[in-house]
PDB file of N, CA and C in Angstrom:
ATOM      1  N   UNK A   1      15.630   2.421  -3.232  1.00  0.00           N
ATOM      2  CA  UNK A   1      14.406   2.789  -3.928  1.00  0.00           C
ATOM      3  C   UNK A   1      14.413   2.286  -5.363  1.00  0.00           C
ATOM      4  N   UNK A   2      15.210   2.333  -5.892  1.00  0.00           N
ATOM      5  CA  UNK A   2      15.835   1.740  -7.246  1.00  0.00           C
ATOM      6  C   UNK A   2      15.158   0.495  -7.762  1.00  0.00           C
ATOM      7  N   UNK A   3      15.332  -0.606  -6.920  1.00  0.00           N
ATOM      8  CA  UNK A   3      15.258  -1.788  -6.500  1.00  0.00           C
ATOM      9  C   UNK A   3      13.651  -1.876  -6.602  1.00  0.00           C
ATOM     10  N   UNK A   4      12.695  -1.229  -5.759  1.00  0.00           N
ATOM     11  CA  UNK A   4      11.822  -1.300  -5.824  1.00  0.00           C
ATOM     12  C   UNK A   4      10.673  -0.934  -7.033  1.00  0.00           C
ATOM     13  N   UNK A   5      11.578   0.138  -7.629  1.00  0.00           N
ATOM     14  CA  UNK A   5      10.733   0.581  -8.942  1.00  0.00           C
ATOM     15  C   UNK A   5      11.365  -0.146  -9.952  1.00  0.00           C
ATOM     16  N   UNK A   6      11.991  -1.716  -9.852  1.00  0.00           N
ATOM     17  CA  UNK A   6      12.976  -2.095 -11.020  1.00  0.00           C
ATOM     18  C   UNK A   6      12.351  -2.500 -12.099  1.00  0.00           C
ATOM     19  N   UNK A   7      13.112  -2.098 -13.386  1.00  0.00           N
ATOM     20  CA  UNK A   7      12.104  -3.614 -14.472  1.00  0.00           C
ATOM     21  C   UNK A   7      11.837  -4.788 -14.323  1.00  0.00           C
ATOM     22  N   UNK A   8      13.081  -5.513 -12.815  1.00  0.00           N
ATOM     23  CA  UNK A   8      13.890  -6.492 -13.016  1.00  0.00           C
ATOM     24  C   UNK A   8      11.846  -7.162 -12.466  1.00  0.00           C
ATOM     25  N   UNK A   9      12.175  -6.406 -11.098  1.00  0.00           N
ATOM     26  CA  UNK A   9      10.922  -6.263 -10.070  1.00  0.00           C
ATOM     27  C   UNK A   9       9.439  -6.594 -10.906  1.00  0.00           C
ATOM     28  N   UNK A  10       9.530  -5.451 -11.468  1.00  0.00           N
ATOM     29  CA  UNK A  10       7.805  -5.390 -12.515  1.00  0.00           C
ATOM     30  C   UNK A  10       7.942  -7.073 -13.735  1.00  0.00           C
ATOM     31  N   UNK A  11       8.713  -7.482 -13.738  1.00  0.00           N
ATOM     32  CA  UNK A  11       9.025  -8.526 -14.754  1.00  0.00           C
ATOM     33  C   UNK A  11       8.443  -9.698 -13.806  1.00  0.00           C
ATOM     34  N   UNK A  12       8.949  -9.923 -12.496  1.00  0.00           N
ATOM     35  CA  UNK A  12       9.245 -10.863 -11.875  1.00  0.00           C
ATOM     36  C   UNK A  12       7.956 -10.896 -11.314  1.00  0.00           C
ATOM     37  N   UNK A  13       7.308  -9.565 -10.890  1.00  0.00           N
ATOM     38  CA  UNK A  13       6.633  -9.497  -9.573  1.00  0.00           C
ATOM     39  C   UNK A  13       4.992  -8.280 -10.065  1.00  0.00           C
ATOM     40  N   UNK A  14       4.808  -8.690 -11.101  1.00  0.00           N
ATOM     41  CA  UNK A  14       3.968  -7.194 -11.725  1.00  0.00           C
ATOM     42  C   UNK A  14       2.791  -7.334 -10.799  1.00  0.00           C
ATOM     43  N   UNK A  15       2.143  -5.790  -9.883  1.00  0.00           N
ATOM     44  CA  UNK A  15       1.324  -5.604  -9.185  1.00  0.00           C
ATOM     45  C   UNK A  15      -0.383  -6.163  -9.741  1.00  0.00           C
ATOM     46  N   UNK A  16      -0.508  -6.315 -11.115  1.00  0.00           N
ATOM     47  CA  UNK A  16      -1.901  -6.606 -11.267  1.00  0.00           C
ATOM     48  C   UNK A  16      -2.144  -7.413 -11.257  1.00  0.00           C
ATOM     49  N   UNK A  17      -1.811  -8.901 -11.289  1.00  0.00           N
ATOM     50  CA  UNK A  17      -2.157 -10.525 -10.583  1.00  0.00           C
ATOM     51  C   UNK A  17      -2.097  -9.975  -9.123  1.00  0.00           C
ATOM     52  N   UNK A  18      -1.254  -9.525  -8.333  1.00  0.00           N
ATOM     53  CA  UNK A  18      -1.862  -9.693  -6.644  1.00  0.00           C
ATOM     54  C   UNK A  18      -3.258  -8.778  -6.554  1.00  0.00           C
ATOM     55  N   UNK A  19      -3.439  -7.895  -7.236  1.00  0.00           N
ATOM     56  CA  UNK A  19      -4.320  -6.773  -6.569  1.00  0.00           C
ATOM     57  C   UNK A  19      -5.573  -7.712  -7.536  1.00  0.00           C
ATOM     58  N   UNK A  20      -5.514  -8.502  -8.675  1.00  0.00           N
ATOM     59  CA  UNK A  20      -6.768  -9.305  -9.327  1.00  0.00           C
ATOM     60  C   UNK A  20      -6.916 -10.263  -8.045  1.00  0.00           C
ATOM     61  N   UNK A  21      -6.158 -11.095  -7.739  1.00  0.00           N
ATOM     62  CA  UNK A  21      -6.401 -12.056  -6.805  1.00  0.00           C
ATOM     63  C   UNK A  21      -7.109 -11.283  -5.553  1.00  0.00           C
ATOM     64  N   UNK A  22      -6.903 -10.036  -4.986  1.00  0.00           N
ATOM     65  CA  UNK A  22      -7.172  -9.600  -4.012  1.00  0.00           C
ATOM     66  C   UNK A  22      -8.553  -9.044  -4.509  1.00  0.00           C
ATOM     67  N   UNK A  23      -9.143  -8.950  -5.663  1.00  0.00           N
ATOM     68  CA  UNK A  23     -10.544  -8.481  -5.900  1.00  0.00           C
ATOM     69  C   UNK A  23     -10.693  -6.988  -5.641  1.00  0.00           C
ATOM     70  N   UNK A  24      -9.390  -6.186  -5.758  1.00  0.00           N
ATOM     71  CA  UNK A  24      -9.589  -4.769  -6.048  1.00  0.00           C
ATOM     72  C   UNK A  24     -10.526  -4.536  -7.391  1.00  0.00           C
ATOM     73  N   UNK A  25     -11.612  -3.621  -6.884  1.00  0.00           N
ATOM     74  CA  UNK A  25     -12.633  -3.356  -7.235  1.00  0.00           C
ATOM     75  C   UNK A  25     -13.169  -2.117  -7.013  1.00  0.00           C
ATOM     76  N   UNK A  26     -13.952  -1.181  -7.798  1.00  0.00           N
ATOM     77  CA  UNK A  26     -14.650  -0.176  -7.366  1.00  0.00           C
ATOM     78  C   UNK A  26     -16.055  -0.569  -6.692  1.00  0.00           C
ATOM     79  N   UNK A  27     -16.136  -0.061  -5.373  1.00  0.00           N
ATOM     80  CA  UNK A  27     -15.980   0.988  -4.780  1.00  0.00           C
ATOM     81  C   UNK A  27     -14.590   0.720  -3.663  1.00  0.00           C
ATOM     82  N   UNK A  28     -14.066  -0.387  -3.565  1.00  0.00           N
ATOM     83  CA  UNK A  28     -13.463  -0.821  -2.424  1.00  0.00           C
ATOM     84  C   UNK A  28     -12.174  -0.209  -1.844  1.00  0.00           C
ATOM     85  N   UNK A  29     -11.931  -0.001  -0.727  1.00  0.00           N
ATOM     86  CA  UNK A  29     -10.685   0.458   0.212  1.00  0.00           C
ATOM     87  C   UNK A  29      -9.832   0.061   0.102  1.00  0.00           C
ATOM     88  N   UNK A  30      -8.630   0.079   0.408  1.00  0.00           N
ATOM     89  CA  UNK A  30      -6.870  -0.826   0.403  1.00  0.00           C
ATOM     90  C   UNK A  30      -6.449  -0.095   1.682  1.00  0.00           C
ATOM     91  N   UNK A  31      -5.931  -1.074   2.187  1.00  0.00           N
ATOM     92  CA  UNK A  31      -4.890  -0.313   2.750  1.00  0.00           C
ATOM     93  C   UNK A  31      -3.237  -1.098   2.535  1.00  0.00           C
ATOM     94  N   UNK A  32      -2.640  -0.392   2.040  1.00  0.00           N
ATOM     95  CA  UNK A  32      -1.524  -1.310   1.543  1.00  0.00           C
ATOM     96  C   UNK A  32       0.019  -0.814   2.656  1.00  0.00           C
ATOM     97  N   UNK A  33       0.454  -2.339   2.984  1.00  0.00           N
ATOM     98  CA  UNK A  33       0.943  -1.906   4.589  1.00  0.00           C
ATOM     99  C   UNK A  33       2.945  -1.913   4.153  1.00  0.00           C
ATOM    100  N   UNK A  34       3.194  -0.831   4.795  1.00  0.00           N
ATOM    101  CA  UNK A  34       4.888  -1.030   4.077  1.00  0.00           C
ATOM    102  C   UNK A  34       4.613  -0.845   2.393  1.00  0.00           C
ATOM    103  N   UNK A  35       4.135   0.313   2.432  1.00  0.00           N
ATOM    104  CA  UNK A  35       3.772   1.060   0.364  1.00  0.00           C
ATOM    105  C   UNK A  35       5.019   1.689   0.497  1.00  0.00           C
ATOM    106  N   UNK A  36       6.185   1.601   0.603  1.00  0.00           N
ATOM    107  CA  UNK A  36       7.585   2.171   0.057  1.00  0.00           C
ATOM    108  C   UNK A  36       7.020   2.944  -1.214  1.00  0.00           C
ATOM    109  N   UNK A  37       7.502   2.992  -2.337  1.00  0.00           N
ATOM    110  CA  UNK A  37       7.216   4.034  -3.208  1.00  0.00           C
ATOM    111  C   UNK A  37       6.046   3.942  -3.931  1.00  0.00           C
ATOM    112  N   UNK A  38       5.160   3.020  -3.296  1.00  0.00           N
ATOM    113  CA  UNK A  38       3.610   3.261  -4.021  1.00  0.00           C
ATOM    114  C   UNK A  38       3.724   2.261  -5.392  1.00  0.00           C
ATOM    115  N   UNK A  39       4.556   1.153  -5.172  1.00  0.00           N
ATOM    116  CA  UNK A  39       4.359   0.031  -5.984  1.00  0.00           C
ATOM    117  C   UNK A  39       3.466  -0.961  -6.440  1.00  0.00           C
ATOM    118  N   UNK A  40       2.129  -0.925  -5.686  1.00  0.00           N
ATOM    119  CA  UNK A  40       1.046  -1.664  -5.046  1.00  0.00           C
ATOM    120  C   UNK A  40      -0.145  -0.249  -5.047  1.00  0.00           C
ATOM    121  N   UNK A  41       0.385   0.988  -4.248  1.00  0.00           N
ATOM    122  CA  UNK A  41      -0.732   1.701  -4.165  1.00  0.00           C
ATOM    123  C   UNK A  41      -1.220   2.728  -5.373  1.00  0.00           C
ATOM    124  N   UNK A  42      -0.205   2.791  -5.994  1.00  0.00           N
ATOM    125  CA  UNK A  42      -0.707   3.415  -7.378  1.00  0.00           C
ATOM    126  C   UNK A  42      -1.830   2.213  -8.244  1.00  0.00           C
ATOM    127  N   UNK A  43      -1.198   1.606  -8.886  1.00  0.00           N
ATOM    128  CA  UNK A  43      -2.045   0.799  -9.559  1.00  0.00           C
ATOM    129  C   UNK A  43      -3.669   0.431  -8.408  1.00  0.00           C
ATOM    130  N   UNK A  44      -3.433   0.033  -7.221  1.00  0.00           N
ATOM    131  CA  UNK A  44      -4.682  -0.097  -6.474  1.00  0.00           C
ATOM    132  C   UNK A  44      -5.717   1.102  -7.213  1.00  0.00           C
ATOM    133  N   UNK A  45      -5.122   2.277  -6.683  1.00  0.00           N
ATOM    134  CA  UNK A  45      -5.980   3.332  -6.647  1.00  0.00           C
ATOM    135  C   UNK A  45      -6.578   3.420  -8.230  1.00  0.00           C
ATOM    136  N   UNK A  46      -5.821   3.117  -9.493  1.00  0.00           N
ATOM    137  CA  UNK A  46      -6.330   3.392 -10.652  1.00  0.00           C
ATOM    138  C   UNK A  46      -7.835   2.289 -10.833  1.00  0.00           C
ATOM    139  N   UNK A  47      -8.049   1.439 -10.087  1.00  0.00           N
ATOM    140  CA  UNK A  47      -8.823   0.181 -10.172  1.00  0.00           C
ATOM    141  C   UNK A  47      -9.946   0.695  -9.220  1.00  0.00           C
ATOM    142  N   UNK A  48     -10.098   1.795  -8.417  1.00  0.00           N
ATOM    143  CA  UNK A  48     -11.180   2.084  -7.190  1.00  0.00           C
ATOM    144  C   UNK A  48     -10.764   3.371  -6.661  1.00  0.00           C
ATOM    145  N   UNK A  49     -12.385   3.819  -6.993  1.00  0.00           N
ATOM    146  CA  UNK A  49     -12.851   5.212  -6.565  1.00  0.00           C
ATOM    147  C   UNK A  49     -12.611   5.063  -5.113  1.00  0.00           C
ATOM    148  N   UNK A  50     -12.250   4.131  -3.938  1.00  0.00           N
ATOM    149  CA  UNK A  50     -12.607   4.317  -2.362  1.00  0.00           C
ATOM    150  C   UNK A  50     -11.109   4.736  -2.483  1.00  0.00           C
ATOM    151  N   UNK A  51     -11.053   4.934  -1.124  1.00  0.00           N
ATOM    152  CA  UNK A  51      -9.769   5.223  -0.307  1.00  0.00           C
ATOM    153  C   UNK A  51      -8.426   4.159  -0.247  1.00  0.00           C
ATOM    154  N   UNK A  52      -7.552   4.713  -1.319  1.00  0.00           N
ATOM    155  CA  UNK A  52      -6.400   3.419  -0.354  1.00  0.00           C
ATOM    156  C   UNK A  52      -5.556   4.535   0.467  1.00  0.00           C
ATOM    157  N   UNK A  53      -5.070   3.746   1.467  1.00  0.00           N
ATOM    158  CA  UNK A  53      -4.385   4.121   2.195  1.00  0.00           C
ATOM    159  C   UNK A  53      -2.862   3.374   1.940  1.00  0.00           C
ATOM    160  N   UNK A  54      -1.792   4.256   2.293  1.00  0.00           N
ATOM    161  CA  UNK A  54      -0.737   4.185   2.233  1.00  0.00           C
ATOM    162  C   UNK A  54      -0.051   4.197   3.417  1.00  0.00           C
ATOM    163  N   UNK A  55       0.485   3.223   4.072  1.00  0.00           N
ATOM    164  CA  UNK A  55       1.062   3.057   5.516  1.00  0.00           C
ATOM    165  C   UNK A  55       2.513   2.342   5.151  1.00  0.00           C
ATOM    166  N   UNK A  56       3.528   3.571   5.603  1.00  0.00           N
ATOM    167  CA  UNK A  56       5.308   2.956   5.854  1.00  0.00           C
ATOM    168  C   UNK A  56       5.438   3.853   7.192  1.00  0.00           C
ATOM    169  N   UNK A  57       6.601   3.594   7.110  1.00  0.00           N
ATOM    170  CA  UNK A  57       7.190   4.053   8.778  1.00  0.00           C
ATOM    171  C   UNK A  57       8.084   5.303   7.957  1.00  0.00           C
ATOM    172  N   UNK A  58       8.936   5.235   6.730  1.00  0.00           N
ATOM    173  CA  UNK A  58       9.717   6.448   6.214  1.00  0.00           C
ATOM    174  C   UNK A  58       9.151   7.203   5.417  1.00  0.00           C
ATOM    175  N   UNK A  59       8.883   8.854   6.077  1.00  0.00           N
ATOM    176  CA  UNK A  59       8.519   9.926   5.503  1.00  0.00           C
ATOM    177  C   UNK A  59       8.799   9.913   4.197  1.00  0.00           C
ATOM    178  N   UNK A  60      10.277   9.985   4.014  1.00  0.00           N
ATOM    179  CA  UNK A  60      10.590  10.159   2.223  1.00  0.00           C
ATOM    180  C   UNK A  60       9.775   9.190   1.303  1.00  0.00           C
ATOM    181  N   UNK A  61       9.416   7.918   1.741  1.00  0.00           N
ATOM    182  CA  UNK A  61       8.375   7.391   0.972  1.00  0.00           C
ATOM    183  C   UNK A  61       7.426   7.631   0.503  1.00  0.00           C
ATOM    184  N   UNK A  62       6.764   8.417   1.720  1.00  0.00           N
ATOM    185  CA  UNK A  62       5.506   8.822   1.932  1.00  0.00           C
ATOM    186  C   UNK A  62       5.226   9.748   0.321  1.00  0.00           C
ATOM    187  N   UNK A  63       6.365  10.883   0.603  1.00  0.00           N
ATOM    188  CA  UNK A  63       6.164  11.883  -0.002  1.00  0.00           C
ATOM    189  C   UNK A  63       6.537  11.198  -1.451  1.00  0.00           C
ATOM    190  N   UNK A  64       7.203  10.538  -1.866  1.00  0.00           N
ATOM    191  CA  UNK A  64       7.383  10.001  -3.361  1.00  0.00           C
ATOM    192  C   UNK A  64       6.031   9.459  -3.643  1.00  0.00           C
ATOM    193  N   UNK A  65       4.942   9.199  -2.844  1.00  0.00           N
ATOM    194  CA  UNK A  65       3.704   8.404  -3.336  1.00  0.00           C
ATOM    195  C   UNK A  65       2.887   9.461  -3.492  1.00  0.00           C
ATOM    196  N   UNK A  66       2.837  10.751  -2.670  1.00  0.00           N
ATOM    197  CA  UNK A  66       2.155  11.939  -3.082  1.00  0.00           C
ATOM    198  C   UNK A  66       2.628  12.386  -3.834  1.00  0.00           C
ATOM    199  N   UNK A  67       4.262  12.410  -4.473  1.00  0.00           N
ATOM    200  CA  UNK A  67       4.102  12.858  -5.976  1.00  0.00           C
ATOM    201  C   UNK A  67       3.972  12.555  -6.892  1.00  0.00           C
ATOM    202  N   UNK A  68       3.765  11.373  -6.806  1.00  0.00           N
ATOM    203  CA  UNK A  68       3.229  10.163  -7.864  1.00  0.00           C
ATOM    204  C   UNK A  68       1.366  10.220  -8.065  1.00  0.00           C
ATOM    205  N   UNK A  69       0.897  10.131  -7.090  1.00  0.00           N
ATOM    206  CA  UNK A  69      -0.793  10.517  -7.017  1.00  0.00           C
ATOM    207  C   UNK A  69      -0.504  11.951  -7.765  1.00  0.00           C
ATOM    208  N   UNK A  70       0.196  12.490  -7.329  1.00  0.00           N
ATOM    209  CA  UNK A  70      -0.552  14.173  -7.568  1.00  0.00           C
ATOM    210  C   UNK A  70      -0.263  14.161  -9.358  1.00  0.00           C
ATOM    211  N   UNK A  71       1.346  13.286  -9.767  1.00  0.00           N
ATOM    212  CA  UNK A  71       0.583  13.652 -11.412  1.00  0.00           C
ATOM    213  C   UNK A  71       0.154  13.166 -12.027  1.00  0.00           C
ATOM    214  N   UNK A  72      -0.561  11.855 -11.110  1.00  0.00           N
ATOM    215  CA  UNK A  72      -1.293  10.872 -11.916  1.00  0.00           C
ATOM    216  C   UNK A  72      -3.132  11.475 -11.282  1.00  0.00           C
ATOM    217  N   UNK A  73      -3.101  12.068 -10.857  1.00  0.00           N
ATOM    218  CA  UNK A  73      -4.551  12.828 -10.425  1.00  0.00           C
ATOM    219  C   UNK A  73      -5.319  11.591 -10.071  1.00  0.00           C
ATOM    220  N   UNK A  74      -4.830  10.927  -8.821  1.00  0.00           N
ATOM    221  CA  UNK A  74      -4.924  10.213  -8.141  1.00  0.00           C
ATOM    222  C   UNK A  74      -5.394  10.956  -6.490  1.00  0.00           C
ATOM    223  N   UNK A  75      -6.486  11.595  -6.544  1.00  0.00           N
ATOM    224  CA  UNK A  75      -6.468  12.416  -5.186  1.00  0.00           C
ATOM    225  C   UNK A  75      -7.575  11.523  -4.270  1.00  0.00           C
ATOM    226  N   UNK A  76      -7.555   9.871  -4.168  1.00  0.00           N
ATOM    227  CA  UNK A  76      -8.134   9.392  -3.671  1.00  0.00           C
ATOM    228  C   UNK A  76      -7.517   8.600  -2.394  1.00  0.00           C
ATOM    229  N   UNK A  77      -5.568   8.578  -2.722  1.00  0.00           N
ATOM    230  CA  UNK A  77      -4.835   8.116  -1.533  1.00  0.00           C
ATOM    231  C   UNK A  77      -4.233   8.782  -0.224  1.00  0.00           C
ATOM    232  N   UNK A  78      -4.444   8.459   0.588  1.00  0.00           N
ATOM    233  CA  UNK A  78      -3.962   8.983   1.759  1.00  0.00           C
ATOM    234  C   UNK A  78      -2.813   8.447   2.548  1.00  0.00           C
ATOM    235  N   UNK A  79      -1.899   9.617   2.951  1.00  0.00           N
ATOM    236  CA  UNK A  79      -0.573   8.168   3.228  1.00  0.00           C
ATOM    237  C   UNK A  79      -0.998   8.603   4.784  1.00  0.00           C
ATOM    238  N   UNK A  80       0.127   7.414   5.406  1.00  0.00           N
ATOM    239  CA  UNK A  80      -0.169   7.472   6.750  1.00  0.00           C
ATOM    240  C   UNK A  80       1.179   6.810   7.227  1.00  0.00           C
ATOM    241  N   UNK A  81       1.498   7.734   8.358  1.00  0.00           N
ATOM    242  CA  UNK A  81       2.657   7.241   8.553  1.00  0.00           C
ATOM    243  C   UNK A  81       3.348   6.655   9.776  1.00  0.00           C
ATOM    244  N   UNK A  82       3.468   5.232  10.368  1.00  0.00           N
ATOM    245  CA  UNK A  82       3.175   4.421  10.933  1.00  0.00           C
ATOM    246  C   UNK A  82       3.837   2.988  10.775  1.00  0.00           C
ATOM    247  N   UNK A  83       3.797   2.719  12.167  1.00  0.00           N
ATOM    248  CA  UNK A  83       4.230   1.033  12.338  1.00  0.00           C
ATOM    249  C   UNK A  83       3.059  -0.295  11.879  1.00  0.00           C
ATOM    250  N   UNK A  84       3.400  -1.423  11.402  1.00  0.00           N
ATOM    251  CA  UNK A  84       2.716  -2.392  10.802  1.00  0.00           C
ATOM    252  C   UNK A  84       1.976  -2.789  12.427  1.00  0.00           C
ATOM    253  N   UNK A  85       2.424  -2.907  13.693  1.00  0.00           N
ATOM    254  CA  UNK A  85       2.008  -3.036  14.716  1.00  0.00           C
ATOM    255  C   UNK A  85       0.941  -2.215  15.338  1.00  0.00           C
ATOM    256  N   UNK A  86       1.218  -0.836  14.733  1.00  0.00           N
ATOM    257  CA  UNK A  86       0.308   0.187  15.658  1.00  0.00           C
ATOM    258  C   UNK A  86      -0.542   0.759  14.335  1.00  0.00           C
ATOM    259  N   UNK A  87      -1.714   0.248  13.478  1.00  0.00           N
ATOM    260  CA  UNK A  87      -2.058   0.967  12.418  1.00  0.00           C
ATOM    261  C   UNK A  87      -2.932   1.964  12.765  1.00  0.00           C
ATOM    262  N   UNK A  88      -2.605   3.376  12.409  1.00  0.00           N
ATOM    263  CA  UNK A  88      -3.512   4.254  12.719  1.00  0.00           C
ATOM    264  C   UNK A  88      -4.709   4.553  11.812  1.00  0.00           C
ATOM    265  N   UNK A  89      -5.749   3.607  11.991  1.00  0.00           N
ATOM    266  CA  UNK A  89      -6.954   3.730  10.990  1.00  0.00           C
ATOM    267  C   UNK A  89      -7.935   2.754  12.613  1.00  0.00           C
ATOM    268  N   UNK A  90      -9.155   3.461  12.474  1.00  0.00           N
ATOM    269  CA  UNK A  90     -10.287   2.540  13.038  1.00  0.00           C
ATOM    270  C   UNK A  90     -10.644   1.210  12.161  1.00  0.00           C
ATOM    271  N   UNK A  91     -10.852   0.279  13.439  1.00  0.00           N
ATOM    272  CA  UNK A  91     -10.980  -1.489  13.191  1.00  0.00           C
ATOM    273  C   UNK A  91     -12.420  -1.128  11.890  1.00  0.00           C
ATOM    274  N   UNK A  92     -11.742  -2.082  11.107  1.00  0.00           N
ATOM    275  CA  UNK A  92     -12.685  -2.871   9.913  1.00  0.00           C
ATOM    276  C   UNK A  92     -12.839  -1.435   8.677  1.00  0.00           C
ATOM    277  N   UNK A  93     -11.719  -0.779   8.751  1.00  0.00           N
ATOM    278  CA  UNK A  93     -11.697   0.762   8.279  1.00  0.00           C
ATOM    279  C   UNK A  93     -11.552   0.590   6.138  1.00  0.00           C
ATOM    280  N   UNK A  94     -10.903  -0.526   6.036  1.00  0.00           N
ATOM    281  CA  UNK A  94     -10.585  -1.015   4.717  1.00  0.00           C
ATOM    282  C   UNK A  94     -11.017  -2.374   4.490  1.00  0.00           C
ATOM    283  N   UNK A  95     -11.145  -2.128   2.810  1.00  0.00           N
ATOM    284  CA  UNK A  95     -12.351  -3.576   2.094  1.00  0.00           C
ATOM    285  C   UNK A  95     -11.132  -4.778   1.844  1.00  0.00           C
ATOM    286  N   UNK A  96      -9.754  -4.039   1.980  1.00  0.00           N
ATOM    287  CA  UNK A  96      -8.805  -4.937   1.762  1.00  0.00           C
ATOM    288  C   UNK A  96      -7.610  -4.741   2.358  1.00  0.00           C
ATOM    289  N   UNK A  97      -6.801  -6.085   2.878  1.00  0.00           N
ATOM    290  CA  UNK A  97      -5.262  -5.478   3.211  1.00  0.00           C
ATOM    291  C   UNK A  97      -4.097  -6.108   2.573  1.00  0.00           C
ATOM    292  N   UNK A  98      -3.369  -5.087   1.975  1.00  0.00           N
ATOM    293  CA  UNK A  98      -2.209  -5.601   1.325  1.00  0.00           C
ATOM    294  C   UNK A  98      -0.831  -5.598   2.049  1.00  0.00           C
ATOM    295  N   UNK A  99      -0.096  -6.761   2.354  1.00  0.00           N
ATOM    296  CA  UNK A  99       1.240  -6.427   3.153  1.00  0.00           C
ATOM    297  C   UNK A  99       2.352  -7.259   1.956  1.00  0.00           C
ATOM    298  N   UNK A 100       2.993  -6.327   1.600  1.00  0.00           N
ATOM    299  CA  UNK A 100       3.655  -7.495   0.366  1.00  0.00           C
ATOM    300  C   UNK A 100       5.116  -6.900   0.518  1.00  0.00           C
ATOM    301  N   UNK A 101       5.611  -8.432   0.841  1.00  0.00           N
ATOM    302  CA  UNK A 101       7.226  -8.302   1.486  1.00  0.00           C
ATOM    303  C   UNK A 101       7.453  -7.187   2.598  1.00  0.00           C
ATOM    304  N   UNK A 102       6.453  -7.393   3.413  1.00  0.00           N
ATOM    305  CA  UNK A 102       7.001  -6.273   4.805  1.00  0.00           C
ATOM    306  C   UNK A 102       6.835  -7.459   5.764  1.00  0.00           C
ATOM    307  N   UNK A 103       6.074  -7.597   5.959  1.00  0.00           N
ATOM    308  CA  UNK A 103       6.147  -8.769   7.786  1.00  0.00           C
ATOM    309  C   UNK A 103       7.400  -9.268   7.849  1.00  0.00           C
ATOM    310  N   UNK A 104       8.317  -9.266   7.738  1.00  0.00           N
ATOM    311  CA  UNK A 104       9.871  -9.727   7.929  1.00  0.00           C
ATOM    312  C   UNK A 104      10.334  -8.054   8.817  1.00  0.00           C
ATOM    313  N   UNK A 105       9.964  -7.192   8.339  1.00  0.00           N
ATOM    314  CA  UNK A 105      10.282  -5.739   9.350  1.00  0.00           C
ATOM    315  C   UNK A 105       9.555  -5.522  10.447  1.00  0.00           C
ATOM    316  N   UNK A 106       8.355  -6.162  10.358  1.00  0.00           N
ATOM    317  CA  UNK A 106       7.562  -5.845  11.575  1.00  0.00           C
ATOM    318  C   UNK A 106       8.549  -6.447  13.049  1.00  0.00           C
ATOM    319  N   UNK A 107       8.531  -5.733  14.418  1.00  0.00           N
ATOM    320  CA  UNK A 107       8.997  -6.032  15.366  1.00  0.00           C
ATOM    321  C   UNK A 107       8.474  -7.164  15.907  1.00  0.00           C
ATOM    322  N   UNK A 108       7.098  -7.727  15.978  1.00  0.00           N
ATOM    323  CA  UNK A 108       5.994  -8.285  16.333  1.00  0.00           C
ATOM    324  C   UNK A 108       5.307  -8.941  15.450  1.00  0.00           C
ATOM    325  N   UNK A 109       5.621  -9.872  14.884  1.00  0.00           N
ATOM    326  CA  UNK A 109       5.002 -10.783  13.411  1.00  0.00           C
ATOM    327  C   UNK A 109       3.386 -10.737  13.819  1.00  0.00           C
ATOM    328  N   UNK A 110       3.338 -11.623  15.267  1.00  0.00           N
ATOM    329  CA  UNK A 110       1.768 -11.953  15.757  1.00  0.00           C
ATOM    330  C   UNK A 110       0.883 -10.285  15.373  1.00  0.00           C
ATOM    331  N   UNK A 111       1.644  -9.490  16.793  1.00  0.00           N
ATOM    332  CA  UNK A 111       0.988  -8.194  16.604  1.00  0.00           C
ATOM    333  C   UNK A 111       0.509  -7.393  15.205  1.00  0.00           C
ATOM    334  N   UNK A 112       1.396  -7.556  14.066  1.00  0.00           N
ATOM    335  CA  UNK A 112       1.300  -6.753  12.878  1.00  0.00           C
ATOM    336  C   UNK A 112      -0.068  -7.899  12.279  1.00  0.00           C
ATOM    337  N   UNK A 113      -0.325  -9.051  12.116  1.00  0.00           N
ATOM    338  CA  UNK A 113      -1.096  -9.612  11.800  1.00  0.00           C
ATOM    339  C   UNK A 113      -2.079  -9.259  12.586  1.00  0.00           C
ATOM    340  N   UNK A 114      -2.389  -9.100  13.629  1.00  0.00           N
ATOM    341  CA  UNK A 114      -3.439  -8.665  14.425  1.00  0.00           C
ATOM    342  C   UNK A 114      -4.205  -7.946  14.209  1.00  0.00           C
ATOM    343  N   UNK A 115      -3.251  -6.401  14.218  1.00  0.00           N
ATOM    344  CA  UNK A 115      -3.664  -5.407  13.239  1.00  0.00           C
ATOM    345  C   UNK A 115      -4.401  -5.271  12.157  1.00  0.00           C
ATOM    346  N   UNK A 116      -3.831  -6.314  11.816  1.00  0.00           N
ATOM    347  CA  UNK A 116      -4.602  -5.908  10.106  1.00  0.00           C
ATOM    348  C   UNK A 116      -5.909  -6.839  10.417  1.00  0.00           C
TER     349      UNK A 116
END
């Protein structure tokens, strides 16, 4: 987890060029796929009143991104907890999809692209 919240990380890799390129915008959706500690879905959510969604497969993640929303009064994300293959949201459900450094975990490269 370390790793993921690093300076080294935010230096190398800072979330607001991908989410500008991706045209996060108010009113628009995310769903950001493999959100480990909400590296991608925090900042999303500060940029748009819609829904991002938060999809990993490990609970303890989950819950580090709800305590991160809750003291940033962020009560617009929803986590969800789930395979990149099987996303539990109805087709065309988000204005955007973010998968950043997960498709290497997916079981099913084709399938997880499908999905989204």
């Amino acid at each position: 987890m370390a790793k993921l919240e690093s300076p080294e990380r935010r230096a190398a890799s800072p979330p607001e060029p991908l989410l500008d390129k991706l045209d996060v915008r108010d009113p628009f959706s995310l769903l950001d796929l493999g959100a480990g500690t909400g590296y991608f879905t925090l900042p999303a959510a500060e940029r748009t009143s819609g829904i991002v969604f938060a999809l990993d497969i490990e609970p303890r993640m989950l819950d580090i991104i709800r305590s991160k929303a809750e003291e940033r009064e962020l009560n617009h994300i929803q986590t969800l907890q789930g395979q990149l293959e099987n996303i539990p949201l109805e087709k065309e459900a988000v204005d955007r999809v973010l998968a950043s450094l997960v498709l290497h975990e997916a079981e099913t490269v084709d399938r997880a692209v499908a999905e989204m």
